[in-house]
Protein backbone atom coordinates (compact mmCIF):
# COMPACT_ATOMS: atom_id res chain seq x y z
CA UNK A 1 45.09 83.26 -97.89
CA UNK A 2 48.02 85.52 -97.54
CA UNK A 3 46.77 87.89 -100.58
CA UNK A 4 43.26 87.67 -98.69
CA UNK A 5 44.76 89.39 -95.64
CA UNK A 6 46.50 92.16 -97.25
CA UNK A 7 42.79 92.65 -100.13
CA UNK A 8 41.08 92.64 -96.54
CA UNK A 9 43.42 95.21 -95.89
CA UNK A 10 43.26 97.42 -98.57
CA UNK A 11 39.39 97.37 -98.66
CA UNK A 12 39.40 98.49 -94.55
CA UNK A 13 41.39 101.73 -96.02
CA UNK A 14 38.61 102.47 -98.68
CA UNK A 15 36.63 104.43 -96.22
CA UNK A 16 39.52 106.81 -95.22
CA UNK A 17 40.65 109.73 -95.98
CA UNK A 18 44.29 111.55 -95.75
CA UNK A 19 45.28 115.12 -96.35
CA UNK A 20 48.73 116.01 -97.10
CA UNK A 21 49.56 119.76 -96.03
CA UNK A 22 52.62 121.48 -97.74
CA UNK A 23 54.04 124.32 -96.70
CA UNK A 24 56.86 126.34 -98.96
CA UNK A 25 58.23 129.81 -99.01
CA UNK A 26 61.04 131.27 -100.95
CA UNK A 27 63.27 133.96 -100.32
CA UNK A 28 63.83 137.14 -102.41
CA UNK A 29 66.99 139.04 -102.64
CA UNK A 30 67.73 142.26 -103.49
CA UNK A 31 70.59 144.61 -105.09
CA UNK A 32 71.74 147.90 -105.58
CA UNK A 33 73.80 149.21 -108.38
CA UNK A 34 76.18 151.86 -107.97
CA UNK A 35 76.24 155.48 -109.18
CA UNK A 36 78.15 156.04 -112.70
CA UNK A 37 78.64 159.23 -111.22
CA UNK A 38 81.27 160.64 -109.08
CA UNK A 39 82.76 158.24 -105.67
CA UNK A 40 80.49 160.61 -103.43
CA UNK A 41 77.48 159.19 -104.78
CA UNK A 42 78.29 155.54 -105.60
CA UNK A 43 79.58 155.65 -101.42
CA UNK A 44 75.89 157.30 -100.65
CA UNK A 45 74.20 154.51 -102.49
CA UNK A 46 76.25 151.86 -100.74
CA UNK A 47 75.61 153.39 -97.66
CA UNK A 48 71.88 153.44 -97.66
CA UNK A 49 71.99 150.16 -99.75
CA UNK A 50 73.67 148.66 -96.49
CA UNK A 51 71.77 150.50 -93.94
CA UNK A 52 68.48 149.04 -96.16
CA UNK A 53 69.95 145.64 -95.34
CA UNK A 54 70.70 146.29 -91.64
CA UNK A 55 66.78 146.99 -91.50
CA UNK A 56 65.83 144.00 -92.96
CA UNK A 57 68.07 141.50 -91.37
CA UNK A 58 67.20 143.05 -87.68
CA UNK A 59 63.60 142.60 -88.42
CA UNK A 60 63.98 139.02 -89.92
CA UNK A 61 65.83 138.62 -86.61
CA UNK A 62 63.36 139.59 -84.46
CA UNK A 63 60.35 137.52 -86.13
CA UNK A 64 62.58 134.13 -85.90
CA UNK A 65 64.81 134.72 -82.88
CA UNK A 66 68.82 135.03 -82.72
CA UNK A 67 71.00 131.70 -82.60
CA UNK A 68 70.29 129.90 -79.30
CA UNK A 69 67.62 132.43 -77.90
CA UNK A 70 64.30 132.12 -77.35
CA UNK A 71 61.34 134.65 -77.74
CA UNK A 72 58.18 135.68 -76.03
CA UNK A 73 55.27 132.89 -74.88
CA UNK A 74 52.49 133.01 -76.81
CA UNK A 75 48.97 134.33 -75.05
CA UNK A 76 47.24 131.29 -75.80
CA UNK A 77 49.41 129.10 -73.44
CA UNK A 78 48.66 129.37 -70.06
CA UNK A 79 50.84 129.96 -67.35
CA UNK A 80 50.58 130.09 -63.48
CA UNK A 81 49.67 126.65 -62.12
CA UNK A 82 50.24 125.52 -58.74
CA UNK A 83 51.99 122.61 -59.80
CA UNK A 84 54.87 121.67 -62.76
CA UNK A 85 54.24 117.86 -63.83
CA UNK A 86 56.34 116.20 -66.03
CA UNK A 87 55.94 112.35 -66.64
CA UNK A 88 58.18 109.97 -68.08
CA UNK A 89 58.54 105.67 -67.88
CA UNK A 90 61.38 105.79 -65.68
CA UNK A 91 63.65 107.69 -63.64
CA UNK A 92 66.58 107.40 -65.75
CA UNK A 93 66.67 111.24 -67.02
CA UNK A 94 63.83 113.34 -65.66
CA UNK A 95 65.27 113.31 -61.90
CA UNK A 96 68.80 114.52 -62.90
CA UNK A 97 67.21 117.41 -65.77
CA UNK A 98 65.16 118.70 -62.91
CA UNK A 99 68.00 118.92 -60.64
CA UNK A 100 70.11 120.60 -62.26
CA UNK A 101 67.52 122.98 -63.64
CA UNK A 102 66.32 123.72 -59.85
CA UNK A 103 69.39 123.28 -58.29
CA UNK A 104 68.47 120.29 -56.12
CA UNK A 105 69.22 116.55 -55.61
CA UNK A 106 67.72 113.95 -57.30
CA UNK A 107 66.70 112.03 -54.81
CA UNK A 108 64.89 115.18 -53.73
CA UNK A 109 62.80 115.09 -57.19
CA UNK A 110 62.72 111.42 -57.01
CA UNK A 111 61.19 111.50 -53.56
CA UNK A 112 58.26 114.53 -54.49
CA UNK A 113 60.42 117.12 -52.39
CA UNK A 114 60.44 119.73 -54.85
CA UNK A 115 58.35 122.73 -54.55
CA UNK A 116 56.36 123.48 -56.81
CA UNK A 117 57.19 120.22 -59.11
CA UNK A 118 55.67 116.27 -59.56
CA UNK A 119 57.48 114.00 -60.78
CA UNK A 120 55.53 110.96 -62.64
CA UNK A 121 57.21 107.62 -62.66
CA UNK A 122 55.30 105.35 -64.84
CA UNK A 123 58.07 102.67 -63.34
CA UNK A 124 57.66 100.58 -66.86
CA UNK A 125 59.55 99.97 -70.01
CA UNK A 126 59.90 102.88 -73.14
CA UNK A 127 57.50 100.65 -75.12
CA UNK A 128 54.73 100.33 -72.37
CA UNK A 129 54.46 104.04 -72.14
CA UNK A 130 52.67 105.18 -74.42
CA UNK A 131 49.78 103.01 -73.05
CA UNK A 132 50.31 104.91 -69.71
CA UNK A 133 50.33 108.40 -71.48
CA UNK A 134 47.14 107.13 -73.00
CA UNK A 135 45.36 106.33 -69.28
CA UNK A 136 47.51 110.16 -67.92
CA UNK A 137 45.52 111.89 -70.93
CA UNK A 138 41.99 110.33 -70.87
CA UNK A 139 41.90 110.76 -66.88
CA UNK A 140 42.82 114.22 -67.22
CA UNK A 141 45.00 114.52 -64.53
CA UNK A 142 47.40 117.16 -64.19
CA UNK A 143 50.06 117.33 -67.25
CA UNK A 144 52.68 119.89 -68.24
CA UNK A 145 55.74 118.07 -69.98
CA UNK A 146 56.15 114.50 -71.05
CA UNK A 147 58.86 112.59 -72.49
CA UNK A 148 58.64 110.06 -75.71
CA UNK A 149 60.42 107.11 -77.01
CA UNK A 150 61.73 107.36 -80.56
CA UNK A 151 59.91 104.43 -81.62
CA UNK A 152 56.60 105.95 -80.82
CA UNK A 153 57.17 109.93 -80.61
CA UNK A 154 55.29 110.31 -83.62
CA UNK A 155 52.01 109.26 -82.10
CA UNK A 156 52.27 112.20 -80.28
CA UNK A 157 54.06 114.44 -82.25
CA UNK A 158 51.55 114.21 -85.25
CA UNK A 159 48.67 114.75 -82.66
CA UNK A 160 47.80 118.40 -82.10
CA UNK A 161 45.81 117.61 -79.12
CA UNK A 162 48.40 115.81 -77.32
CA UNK A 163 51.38 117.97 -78.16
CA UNK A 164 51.76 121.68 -78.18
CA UNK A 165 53.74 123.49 -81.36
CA UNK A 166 57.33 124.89 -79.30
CA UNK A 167 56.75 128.01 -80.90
CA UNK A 168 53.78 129.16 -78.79
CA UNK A 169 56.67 128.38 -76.21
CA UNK A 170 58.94 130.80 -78.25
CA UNK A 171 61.28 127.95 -80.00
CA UNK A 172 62.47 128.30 -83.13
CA UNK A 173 64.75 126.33 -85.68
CA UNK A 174 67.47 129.31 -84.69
CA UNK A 175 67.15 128.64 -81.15
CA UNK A 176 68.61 124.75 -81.27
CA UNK A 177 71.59 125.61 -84.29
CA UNK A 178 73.31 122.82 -82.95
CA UNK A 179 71.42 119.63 -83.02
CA UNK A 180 71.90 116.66 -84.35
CA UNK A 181 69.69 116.40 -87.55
CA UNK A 182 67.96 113.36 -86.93
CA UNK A 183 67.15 114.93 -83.56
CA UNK A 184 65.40 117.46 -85.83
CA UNK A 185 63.36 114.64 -88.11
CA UNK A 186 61.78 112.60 -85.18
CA UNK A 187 61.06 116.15 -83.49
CA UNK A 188 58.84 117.44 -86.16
CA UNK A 189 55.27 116.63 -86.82
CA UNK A 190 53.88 115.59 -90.82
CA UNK A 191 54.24 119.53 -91.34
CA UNK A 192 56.65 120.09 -90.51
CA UNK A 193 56.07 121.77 -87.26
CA UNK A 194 58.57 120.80 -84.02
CA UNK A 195 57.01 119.50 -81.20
CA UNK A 196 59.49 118.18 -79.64
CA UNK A 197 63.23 118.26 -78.60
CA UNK A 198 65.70 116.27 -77.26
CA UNK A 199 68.27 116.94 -75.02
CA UNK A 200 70.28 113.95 -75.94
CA UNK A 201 71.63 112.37 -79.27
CA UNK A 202 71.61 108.27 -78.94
CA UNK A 203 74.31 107.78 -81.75
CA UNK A 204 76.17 104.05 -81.71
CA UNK A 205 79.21 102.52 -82.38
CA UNK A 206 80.25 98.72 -82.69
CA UNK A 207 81.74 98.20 -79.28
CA UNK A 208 84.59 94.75 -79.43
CA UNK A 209 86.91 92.85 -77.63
CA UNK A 210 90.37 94.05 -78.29
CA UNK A 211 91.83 90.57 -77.18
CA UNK A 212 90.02 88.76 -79.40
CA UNK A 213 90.27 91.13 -82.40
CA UNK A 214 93.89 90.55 -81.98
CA UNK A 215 94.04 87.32 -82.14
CA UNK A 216 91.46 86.81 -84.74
CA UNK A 217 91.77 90.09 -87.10
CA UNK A 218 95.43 91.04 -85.81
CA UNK A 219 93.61 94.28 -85.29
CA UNK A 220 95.09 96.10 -82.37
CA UNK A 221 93.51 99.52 -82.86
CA UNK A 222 90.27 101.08 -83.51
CA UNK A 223 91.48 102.26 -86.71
CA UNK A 224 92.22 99.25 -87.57
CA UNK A 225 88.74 97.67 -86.18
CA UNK A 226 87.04 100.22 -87.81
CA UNK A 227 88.76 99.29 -91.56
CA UNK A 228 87.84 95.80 -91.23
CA UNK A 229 84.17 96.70 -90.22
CA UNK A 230 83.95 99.36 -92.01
CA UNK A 231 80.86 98.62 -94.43
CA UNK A 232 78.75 94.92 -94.83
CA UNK A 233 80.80 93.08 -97.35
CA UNK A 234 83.90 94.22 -94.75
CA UNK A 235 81.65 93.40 -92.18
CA UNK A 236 80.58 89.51 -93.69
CA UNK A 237 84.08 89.20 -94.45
CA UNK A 238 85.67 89.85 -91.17
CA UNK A 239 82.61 87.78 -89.13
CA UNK A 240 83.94 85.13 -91.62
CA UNK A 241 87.28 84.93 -90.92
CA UNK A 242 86.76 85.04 -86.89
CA UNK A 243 84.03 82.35 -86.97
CA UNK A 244 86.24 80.05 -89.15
CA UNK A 245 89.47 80.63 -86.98
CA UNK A 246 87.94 80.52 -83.74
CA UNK A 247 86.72 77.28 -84.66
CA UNK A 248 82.97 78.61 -84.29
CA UNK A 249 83.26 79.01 -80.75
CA UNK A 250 83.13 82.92 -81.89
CA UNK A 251 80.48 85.51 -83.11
CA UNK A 252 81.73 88.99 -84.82
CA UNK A 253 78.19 89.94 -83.46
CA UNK A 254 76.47 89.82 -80.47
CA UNK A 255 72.84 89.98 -82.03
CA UNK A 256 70.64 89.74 -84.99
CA UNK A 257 68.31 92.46 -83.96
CA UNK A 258 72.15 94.40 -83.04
CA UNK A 259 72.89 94.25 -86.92
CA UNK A 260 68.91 95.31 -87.98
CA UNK A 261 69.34 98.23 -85.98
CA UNK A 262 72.43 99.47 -87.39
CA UNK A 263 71.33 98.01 -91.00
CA UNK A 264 68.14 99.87 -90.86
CA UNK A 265 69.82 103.02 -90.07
CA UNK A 266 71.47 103.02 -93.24
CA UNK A 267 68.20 102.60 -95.66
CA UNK A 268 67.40 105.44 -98.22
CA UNK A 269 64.03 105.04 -98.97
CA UNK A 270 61.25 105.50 -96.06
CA UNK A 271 58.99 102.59 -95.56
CA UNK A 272 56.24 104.09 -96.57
CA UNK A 273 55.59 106.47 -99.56
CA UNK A 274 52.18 107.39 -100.84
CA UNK A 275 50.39 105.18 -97.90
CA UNK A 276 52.26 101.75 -99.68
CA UNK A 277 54.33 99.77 -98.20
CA UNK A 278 58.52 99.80 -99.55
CA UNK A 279 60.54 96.77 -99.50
CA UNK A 280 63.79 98.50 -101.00
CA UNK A 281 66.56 96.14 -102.78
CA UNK A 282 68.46 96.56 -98.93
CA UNK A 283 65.57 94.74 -97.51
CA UNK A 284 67.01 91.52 -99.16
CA UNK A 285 70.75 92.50 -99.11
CA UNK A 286 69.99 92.27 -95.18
CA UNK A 287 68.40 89.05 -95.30
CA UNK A 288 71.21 87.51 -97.18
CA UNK A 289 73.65 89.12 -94.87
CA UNK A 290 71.89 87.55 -91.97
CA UNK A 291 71.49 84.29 -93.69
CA UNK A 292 75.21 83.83 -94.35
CA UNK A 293 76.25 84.74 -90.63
CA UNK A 294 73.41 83.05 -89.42
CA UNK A 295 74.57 79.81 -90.74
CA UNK A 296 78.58 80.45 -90.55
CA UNK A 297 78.20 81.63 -87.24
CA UNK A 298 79.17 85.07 -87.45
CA UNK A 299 76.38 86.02 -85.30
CA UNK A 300 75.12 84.56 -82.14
CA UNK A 301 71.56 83.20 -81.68
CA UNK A 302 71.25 84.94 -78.52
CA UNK A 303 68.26 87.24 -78.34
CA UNK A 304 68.64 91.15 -76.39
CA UNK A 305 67.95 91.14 -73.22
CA UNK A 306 68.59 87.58 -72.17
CA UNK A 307 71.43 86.31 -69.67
CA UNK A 308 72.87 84.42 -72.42
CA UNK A 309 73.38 87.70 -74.75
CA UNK A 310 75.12 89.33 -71.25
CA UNK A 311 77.47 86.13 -70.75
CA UNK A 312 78.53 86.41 -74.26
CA UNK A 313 80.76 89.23 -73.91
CA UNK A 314 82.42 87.18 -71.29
CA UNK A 315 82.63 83.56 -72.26
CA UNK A 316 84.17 84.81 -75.56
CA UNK A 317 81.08 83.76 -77.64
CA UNK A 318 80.65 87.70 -78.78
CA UNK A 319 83.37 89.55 -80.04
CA UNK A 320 81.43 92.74 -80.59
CA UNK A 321 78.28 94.32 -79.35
CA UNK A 322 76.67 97.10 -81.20
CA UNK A 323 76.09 99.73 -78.47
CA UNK A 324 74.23 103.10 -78.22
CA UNK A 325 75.48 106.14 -75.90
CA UNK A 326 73.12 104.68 -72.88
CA UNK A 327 74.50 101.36 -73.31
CA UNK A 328 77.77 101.81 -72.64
CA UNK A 329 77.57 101.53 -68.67
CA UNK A 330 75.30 98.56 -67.21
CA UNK A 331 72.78 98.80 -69.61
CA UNK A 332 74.77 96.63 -71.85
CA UNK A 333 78.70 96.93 -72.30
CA UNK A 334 79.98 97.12 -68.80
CA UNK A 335 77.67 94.35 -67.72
CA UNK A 336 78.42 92.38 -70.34
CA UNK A 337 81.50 92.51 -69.37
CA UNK A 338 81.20 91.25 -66.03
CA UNK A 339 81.49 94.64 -64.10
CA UNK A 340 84.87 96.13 -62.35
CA UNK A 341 86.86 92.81 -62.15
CA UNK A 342 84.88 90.97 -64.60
CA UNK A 343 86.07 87.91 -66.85
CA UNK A 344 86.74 91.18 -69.89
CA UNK A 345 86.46 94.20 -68.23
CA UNK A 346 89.28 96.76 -69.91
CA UNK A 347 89.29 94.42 -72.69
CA UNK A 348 87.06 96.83 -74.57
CA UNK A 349 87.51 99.55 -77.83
CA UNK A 350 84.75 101.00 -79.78
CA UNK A 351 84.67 101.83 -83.29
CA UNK A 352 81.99 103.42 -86.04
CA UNK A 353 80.92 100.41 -87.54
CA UNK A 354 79.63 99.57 -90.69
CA UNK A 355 77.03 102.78 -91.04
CA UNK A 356 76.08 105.46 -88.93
CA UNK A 357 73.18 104.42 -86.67
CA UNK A 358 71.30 105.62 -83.66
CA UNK A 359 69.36 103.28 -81.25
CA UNK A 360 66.77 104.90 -78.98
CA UNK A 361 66.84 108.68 -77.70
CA UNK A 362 64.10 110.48 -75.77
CA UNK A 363 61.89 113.56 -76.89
CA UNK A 364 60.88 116.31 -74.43
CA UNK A 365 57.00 117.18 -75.28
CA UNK A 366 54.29 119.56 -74.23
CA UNK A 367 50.76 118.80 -73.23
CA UNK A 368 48.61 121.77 -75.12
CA UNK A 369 46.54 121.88 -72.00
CA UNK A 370 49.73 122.88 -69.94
CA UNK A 371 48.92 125.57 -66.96
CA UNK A 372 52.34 126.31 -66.84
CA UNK A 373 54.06 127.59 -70.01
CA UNK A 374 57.08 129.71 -68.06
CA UNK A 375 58.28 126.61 -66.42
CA UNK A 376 58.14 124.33 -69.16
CA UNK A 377 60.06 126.89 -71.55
CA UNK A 378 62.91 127.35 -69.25
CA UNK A 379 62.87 123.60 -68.43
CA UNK A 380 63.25 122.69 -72.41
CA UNK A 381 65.49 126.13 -72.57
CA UNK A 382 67.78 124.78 -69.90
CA UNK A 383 68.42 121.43 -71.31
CA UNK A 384 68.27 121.63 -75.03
CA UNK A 385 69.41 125.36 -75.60
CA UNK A 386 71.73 126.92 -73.17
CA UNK A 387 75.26 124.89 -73.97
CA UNK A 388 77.15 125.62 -70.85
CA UNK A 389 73.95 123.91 -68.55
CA UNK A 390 74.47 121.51 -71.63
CA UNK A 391 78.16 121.00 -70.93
CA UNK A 392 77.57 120.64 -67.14
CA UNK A 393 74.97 117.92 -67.93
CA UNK A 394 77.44 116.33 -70.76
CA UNK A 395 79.98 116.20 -67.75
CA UNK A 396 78.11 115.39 -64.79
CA UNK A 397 75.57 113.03 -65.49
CA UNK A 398 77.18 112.01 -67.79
CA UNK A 399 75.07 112.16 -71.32
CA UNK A 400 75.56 112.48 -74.57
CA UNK A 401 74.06 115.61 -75.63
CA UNK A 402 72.35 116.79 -78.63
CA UNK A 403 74.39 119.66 -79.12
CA UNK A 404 77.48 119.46 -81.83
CA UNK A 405 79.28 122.51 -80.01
CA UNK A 406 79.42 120.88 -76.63
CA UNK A 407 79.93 117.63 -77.37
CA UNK A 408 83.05 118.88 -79.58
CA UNK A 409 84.22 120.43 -77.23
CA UNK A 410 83.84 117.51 -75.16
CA UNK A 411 86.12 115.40 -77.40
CA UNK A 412 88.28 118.34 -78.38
CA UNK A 413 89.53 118.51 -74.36
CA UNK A 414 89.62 114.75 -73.51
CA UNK A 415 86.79 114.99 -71.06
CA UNK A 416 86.31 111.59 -69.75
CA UNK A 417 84.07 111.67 -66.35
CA UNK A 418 82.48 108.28 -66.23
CA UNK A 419 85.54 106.22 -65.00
CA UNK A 420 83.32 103.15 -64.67
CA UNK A 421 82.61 102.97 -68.39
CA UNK A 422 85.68 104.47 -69.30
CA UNK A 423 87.80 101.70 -67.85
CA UNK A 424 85.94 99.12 -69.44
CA UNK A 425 87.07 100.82 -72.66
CA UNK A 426 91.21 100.99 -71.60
CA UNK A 427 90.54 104.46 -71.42
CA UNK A 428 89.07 105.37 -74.34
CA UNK A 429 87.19 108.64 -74.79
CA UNK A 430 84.43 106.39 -76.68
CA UNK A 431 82.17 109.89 -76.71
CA UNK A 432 84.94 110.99 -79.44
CA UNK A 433 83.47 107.90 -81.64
CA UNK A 434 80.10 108.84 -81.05
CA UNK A 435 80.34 111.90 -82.09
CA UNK A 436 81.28 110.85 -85.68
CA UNK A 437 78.56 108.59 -85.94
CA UNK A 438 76.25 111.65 -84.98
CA UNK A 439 77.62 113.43 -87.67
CA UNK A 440 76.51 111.02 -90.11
CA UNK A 441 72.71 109.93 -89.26
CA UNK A 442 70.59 110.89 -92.04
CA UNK A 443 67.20 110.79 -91.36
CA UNK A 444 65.74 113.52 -93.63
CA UNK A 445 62.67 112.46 -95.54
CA UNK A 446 62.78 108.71 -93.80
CA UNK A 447 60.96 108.80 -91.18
CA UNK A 448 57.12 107.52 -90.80
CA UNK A 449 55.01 106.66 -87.77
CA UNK A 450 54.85 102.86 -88.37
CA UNK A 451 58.43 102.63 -88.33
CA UNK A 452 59.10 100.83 -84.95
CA UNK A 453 56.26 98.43 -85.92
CA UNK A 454 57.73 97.52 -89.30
CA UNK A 455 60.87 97.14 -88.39
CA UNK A 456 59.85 94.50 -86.02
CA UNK A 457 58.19 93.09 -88.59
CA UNK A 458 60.46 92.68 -91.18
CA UNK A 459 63.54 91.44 -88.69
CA UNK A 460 60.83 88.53 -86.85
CA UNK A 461 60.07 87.07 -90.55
CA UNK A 462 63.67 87.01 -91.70
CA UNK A 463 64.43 85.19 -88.91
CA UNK A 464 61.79 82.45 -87.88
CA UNK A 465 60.89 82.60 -92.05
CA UNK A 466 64.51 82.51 -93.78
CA UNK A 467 67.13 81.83 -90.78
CA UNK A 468 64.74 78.89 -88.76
CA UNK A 469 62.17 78.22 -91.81
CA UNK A 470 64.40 77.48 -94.52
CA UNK A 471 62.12 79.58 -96.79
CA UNK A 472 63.08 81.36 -99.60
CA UNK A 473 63.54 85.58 -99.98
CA UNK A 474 60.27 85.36 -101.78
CA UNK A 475 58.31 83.64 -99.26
CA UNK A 476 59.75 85.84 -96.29
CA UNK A 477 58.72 89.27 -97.81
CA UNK A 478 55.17 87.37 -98.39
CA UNK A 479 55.26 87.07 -94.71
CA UNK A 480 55.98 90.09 -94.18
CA UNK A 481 53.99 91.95 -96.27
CA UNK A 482 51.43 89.66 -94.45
CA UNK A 483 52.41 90.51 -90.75
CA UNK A 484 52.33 94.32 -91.69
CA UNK A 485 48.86 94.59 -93.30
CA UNK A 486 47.89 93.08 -89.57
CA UNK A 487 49.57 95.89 -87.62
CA UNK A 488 49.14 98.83 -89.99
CA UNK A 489 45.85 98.12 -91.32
CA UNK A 490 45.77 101.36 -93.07
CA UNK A 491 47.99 100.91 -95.78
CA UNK A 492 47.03 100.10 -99.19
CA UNK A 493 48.22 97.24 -100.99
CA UNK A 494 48.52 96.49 -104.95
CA UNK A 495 47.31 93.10 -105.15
């Protein structure tokens, strides 16, 4: 039966049809030679050699736009409307961009008292949005700029009639020089053609108790956290040793799906390639990591999200929590913590981790059908390309921006704003951390629309197949291999 679903599978693809577009270019390069004649004339040829190459690099200049600029709109967008409308699932980012790009308060955008601008608050989880979008698009209701999730920005992205190309805006790769480079995968369509931007990088770190790592790891620094995480077989090893010597009463981590997201960050081959399915050799390594902390209890049962996984960082059943740059406040850490004055509150560090990972983020799209092109260039302009508005927002809001300039700076001059979050952490500038772990995402060639939806996948069979099931490696990829021809139905499969 399981074969049957994924033959079903493969003969529902039979009637479809994909086209891959490839673009390439190359560049040519030119020299002069000089004169064998006298100085005079080897200087003249030099001369007009350089002033032939002055020519050509102020021309290839103005077709693709100096560092950090931005050119002309193109005619076909249209500009003028009454009304700017940008939509988004929550009020967690929109409120404060649009205040500081109109100089207002966010309570004023929150409340519709901007001139000029609407505000749509969907009011509902990242993952229920793209429904919403969905309902915004086939109503045909006003829309100008709209903001998507990582896990499903590609829906959009690879759809020309729900996203505009930025360079009919007048973006180009030289106008955002300082992005993060997975910022640039996720914000580029199958063609490479960007769509979208984000104004934020969502880089994590493995966030831990420092009493605890003392008195389980004798680590007292994160240096020294960060050695005795600092890849899976360090990882396994130290989860180990704290299980065993706190008598099980202690977890290394806070979450299975915490160590699939970080895991996952560090795989090499997409998980798709020519429309097939790719269960890579780190697909089991995972599983058998899981497996072995699963049962030693170096990681808790708890699942995201529940009161249990919050208590954990206080009742000293978590030592660590892997945490993104929004999770740092009462999204996760600080509340798992207890708040100011909570049972570990201050008794916080944060390290790298194993690998480099990122865990959410937020792109800033255009509807094609925008009326108001002007507004919704200097609105992306404002938050993605001019660094000091980017600096104010790294320092105000505060956010972790998706610029590698600013946010150097930022940990270059100590700039710590959020004293909430900052006191959890002793002090520590955790944005300094971050930053390394930016560095190091590596995205390019990796990324495929049904890459939320597998993921899912593959974590909910290792763990109610392998971990609750007692089944072997064999029978969990059959499951899911089984569980993905359901939600991707247009894959083929080998059978």
């Amino acid at each position: 039966m399981n074969k049957l679903k994924r033959t079903l599978a493969l003969v529902a693809t039979l009637a479809m049809a994909t086209t891959a577009f490839v673009g390439c270019g190359k560049e040519e390069s030119s020299s002069s030679s000089s004169s064998s004649k006298a100085e005079e004339s080897s200087s003249e040829a030099e001369e007009s050699s350089e002033a032939e190459e002055s020519s050509e690099t102020e021309e290839s200049s103005a077709s693709s736009g100096a560092a950090g600029e931005v050119g002309e709109i193109d005619a076909s967008v249209a500009t003028g409307g009454s009304t700017f409308t940008v939509a988004a699932w929550n009020a967690d980012d929109v409120p404060y961009l649009i205040a500081q790009w109109k100089g207002c308060s966010v309570e004023d955008v929150s409340n519709g008292k901007v001139d000029g601008v609407n505000f749509v608050n969907f009011g509902v989880g990242g993952g229920e949005a793209s429904e919403k979008y969905d309902a915004l698009f086939n109503s045909g209701d006003d829309l100008d700029v709209y903001f998507c999730e990582a896990d499903w920005a590609l829906k959009y992205i690879n759809d020309d009639t729900k996203t505009l190309a930025l360079d009919k805006l007048g973006f180009t790769d030289s106008s955002f020089p300082n992005i993060y480079s997975y910022t640039d995968e996720i914000g580029k369509d199958a063609n490479g053609v960007r769509k979208g931007v984000s104004w934020q990088a969502a880089a994590g770190g493995f966030a831990y108790r420092t009493d605890l790592a003392e008195q389980y790891l004798g680590v007292t620094s994160p240096e020294e956290m960060q050695a005795a995480v600092a890849d899976w077989d360090k990882f396994v090893e130290s989860a180990t040793t704290v299980a065993e010597k706190s008598g099980g009463k202690t977890a290394l981590a806070d979450t299975l799906g915490g160590m699939w997201q970080v895991f996952a960050a560090g795989r090499t081959s997409a998980w798709v390639q020519d429309n097939k399915l790719v269960i890579d050799d780190s697909c089991e390594k995972f599983a058998n990591i899981a497996k072995t902390l699963w049962d030693n209890g170096g990681v808790t049962k708890n699942t995201q999200w529940s009161d249990e996984w919050y208590a954990s960082g206080q009742d000293d059943s978590a030592m660590g929590f892997f945490v993104s740059t929004w999770g740092f406040g009462d999204a996760i850490l600080t509340k798992a913590a207890g708040g100011e004055g909570g049972a570990s509150y201050g008794k916080w560090n944060v390290c790298v981790g194993p690998n480099e990972y990122f865990w959410g983020g937020t792109w800033i799209v255009v509807n094609p059908a925008t009326d108001n092109g002007q507004e919704a260039q200097d609105f992306i302009k404002m938050a993605t390309v001019d660094e000091d508005q980017m600096l104010t927002y790294a320092t105000t809001k505060p956010e972790y921006v998706n610029n590698q300039n600013v946010m150097q700076k930022v940990v270059d001059d100590n700039i710590v704003t959020n004293e909430y979050v900052s006191g959890n952490l002793g002090g520590q500038n955790y944005f300094a951390e971050l930053h390394e772990s930016a560095k190091g995402i590596n995205l390019n060639g990796l990324i495929t629309p049904y890459d939320a939806t597998i993921k899912t996948d593959f974590i909910n069979a290792v763990q109610t197949e392998m971990l609750e099931g007692g089944k072997s490696w064999d029978d969990t990829q059959e499951a899911f291999k089984d569980k993905v021809a359901e939600d991707v139905t247009t894959l083929d499969w080998d059978e």
